[in-house]
C-alpha atoms as a PDB file:
ATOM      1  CA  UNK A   1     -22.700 -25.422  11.655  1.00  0.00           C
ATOM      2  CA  UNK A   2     -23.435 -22.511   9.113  1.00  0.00           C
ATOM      3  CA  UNK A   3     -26.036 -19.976   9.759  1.00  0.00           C
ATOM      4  CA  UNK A   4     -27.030 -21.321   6.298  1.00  0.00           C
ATOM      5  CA  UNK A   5     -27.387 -24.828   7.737  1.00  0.00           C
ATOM      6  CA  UNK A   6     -29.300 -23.567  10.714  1.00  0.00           C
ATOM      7  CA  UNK A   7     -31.805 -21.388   8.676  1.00  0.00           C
ATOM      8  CA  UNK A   8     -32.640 -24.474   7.064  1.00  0.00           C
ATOM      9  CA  UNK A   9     -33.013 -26.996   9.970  1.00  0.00           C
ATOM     10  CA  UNK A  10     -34.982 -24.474  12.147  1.00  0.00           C
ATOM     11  CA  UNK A  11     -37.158 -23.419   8.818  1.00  0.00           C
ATOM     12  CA  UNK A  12     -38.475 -27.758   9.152  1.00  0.00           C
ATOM     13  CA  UNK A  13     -37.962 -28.229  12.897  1.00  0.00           C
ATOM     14  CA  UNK A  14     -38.727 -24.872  14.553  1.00  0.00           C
ATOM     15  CA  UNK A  15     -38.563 -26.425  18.149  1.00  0.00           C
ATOM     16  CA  UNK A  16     -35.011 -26.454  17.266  1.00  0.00           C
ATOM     17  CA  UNK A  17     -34.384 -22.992  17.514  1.00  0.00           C
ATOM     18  CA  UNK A  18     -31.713 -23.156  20.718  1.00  0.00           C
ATOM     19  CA  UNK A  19     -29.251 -24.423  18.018  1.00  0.00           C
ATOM     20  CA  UNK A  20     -28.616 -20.673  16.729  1.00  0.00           C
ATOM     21  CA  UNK A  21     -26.855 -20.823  20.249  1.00  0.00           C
ATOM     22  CA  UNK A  22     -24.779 -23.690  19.203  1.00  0.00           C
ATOM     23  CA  UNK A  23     -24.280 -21.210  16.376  1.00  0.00           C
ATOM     24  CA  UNK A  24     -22.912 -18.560  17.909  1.00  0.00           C
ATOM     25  CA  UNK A  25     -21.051 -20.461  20.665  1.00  0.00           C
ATOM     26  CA  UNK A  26     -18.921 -23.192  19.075  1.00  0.00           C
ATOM     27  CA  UNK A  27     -15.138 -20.844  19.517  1.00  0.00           C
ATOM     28  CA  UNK A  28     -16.158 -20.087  23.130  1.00  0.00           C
ATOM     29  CA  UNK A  29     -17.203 -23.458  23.975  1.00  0.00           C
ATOM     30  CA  UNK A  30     -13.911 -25.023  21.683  1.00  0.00           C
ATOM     31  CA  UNK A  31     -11.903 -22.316  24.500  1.00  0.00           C
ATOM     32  CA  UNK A  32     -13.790 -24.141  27.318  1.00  0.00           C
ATOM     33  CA  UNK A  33     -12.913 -27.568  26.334  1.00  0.00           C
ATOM     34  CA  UNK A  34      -9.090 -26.793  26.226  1.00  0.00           C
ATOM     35  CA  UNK A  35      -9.244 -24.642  29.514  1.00  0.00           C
ATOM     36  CA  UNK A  36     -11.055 -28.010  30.690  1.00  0.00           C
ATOM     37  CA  UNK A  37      -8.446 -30.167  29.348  1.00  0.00           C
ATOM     38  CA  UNK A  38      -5.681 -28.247  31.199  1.00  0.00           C
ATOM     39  CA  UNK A  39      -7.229 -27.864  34.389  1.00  0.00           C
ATOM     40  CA  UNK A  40      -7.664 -31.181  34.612  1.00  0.00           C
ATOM     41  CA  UNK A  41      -4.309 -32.304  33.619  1.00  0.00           C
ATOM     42  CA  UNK A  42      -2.845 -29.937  36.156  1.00  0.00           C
ATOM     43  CA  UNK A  43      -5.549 -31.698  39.081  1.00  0.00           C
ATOM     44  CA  UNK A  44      -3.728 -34.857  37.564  1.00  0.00           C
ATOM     45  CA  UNK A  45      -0.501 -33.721  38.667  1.00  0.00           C
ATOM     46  CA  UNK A  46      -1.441 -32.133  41.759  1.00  0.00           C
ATOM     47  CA  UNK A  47      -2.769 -35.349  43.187  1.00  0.00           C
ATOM     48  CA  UNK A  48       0.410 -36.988  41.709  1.00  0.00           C
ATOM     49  CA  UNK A  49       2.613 -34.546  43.641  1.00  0.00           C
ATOM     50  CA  UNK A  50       0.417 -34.789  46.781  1.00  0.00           C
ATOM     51  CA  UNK A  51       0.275 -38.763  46.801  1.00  0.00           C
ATOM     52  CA  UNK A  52       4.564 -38.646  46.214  1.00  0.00           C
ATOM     53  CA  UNK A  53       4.693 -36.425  49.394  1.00  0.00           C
ATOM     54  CA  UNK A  54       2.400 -38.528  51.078  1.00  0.00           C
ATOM     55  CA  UNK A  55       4.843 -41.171  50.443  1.00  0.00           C
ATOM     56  CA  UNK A  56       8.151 -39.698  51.614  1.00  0.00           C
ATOM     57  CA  UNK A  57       6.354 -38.940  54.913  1.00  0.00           C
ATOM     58  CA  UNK A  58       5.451 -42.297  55.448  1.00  0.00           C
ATOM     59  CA  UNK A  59       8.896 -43.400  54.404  1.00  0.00           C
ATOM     60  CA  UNK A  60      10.275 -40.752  56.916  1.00  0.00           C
ATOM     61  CA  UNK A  61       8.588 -41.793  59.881  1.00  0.00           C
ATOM     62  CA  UNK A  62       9.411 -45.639  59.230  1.00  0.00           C
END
């Protein structure tokens, strides 16, 4: 969103006023989403390796 856009939204709605944050936040919060994304692909594959070892163990001990 331009400030232009939000100058005119809050100028009708004024009880939107928070969305100057969205404003100013949208490259942090794009950051945030792709730190997200990565985090939780490497939980992903952390559980996968965990579960594999599980496995062997078992295997191991039959």
């Amino acid at each position: 969103m331009t400030l232009e856009a939000y100058q005119i939204i809050v100028r009708e709605h004024p009880q939107l006023r928070f969305l100057r944050l969205c404003v100013d936040m949208w490259p942090i919060l794009g950051l945030i989403a792709a730190k997200w994304t990565h985090m939780t692909n490497h939980h992903r594959r952390n559980i996968r390796i965990g579960q594999q070892a599980i496995a062997n163990h078992t295997r191991e001990e039959a």
